[in-house]
C-alpha atoms as a PDB file:
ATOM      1  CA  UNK A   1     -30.394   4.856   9.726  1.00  0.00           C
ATOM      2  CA  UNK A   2     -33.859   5.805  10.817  1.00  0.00           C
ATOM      3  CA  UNK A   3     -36.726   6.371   8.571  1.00  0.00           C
ATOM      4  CA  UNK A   4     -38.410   9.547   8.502  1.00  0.00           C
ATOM      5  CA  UNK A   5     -42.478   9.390   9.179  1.00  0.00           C
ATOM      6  CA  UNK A   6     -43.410  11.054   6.066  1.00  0.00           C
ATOM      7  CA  UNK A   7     -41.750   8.079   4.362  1.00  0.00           C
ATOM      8  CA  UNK A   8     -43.312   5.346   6.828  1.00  0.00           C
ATOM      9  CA  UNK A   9     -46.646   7.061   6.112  1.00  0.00           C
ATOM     10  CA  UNK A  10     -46.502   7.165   2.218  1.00  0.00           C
ATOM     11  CA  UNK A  11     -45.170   3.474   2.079  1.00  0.00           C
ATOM     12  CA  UNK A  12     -48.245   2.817   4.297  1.00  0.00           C
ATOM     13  CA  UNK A  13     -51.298   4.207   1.819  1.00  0.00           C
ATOM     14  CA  UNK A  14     -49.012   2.273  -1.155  1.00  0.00           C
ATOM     15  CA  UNK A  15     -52.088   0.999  -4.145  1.00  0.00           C
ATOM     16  CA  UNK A  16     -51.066  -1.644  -4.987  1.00  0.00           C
ATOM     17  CA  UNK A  17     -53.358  -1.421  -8.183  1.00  0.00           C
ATOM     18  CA  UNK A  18     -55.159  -5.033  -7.395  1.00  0.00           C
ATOM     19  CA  UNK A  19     -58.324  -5.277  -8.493  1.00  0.00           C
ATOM     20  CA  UNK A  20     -61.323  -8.244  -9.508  1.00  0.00           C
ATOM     21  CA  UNK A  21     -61.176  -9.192 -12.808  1.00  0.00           C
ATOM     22  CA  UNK A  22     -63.031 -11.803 -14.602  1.00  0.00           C
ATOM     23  CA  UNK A  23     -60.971 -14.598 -16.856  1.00  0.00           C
ATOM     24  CA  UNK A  24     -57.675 -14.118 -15.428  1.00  0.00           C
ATOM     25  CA  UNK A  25     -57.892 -17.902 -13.815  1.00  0.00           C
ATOM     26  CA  UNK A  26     -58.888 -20.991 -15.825  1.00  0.00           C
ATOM     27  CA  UNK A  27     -62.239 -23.089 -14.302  1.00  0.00           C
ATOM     28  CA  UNK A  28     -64.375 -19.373 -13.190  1.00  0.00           C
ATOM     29  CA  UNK A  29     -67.225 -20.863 -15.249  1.00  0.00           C
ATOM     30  CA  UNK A  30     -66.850 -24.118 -13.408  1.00  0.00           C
ATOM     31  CA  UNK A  31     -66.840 -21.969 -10.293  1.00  0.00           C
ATOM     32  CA  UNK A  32     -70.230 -20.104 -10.965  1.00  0.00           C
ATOM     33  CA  UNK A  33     -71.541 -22.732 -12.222  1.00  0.00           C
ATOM     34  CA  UNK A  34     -70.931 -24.686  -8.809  1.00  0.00           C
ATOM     35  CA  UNK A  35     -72.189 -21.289  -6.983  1.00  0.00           C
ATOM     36  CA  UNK A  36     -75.431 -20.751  -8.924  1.00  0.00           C
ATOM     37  CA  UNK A  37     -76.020 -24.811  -8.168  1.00  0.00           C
ATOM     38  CA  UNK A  38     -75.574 -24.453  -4.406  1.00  0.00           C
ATOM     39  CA  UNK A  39     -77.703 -21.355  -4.200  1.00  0.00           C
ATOM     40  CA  UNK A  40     -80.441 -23.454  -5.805  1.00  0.00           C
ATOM     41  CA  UNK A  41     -80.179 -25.989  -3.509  1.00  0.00           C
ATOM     42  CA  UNK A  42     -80.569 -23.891  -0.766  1.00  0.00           C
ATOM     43  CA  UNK A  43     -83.597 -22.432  -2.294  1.00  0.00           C
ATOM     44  CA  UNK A  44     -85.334 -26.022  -2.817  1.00  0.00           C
ATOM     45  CA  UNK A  45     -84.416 -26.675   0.845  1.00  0.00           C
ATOM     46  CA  UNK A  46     -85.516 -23.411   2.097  1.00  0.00           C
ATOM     47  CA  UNK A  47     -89.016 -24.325   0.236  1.00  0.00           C
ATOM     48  CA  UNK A  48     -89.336 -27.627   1.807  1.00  0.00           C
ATOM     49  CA  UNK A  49     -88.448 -26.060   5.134  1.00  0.00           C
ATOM     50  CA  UNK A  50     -91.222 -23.574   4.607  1.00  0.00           C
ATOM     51  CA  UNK A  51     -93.420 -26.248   3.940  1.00  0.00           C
ATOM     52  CA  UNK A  52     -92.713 -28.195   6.931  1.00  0.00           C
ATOM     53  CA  UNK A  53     -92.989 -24.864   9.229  1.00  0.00           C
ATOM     54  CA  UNK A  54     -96.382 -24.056   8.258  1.00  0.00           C
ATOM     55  CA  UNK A  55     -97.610 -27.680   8.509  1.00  0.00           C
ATOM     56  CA  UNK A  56     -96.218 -27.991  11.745  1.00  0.00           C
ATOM     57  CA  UNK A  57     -97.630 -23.930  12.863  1.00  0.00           C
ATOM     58  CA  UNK A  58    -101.111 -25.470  11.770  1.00  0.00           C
ATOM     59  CA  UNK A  59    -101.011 -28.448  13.572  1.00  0.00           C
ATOM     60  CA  UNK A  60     -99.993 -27.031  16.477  1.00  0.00           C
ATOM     61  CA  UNK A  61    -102.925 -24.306  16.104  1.00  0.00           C
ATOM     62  CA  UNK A  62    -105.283 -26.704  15.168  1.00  0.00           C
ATOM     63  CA  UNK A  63    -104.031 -29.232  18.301  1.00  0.00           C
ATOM     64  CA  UNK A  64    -103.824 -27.020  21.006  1.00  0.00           C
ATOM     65  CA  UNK A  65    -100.273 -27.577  21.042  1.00  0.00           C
ATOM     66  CA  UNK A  66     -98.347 -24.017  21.949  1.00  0.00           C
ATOM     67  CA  UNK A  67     -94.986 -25.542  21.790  1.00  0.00           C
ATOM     68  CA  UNK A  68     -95.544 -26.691  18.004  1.00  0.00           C
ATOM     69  CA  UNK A  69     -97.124 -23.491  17.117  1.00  0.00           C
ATOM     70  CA  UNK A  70     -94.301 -20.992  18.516  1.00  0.00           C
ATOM     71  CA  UNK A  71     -91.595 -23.675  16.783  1.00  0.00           C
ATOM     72  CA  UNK A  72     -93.438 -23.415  13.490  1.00  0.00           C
ATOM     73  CA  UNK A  73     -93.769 -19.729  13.365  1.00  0.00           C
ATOM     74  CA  UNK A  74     -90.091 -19.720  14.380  1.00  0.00           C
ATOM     75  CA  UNK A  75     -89.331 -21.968  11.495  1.00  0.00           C
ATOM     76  CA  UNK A  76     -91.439 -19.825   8.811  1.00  0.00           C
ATOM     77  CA  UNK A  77     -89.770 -16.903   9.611  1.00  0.00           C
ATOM     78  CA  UNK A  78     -86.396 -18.375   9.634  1.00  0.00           C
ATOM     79  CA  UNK A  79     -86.932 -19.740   6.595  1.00  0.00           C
ATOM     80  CA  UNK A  80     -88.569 -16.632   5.355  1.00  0.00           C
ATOM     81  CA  UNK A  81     -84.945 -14.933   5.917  1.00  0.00           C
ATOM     82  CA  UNK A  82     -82.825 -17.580   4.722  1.00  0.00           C
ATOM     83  CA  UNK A  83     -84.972 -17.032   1.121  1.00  0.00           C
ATOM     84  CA  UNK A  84     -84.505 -13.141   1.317  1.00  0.00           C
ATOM     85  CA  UNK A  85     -80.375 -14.267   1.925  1.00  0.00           C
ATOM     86  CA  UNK A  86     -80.345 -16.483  -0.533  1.00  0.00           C
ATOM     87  CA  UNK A  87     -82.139 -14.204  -3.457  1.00  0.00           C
ATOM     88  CA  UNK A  88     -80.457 -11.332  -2.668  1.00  0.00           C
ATOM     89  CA  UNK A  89     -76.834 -13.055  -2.184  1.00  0.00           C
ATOM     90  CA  UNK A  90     -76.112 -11.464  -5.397  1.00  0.00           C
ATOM     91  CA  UNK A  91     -76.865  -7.896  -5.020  1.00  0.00           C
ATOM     92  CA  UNK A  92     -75.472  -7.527  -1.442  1.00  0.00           C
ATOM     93  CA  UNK A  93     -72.363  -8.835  -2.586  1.00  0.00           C
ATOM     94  CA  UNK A  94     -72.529  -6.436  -5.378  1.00  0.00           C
ATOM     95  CA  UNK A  95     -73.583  -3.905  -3.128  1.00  0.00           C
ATOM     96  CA  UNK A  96     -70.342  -3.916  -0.725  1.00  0.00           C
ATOM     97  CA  UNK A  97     -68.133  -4.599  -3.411  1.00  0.00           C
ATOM     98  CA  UNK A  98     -69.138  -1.049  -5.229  1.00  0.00           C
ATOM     99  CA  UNK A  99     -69.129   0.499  -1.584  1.00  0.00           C
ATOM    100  CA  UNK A 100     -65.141  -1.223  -0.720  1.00  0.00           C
ATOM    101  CA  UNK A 101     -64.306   0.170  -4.523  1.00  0.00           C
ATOM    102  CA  UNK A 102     -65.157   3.272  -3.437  1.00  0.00           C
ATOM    103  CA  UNK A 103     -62.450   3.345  -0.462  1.00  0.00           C
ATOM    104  CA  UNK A 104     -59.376   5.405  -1.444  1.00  0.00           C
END
């Protein structure tokens, strides 16, 4: 017996009704907790990394040495990105989540 399209279509855009809600599995406290902790951790690095990129852009400046000075710019900017990343992990997450939400 063959299916009609119309039927293969409808069972196709089926909502399942599934969506994020907070509680429903024990340890998500644990789980943000863990989250918020690595994010941190990132952001001390990313610090330290900044730190080290702009010691090593001046003494390449201050040295004559090119090489140094284009890997230390490299470095603050990279580092420079992974902060903006890392602070605004949050709200782009939140951002795309509202946007998918949005899809019907």
């Amino acid at each position: 017996m063959s299916v009609p399209l119309t039927d293969r279509v409808i069972q196709l855009a089926y909502d399942p009704g599934i969506s994020p809600k907070g509680g429903g599995l024990p340890g998500l406290a644990v789980l943000k907790n863990v989250v918020n902790s690595i994010n941190m951790f990132g952001i001390i690095a990313v610090v330290g990394a900044l730190a080290v990129s702009l010691g090593v852009w001046a003494w390449g400046h201050h040295t004559g040495g090119h090489q140094a000075e284009a890997n230390g710019k490299k470095g603050a900017v990279v580092a420079a990105g992974a902060a903006l990343g890392l602070g605004a992990a949050n709200g782009i997450v939140a951002f795309f989540s509202g946007l998918g939400s949005q899809v019907h």
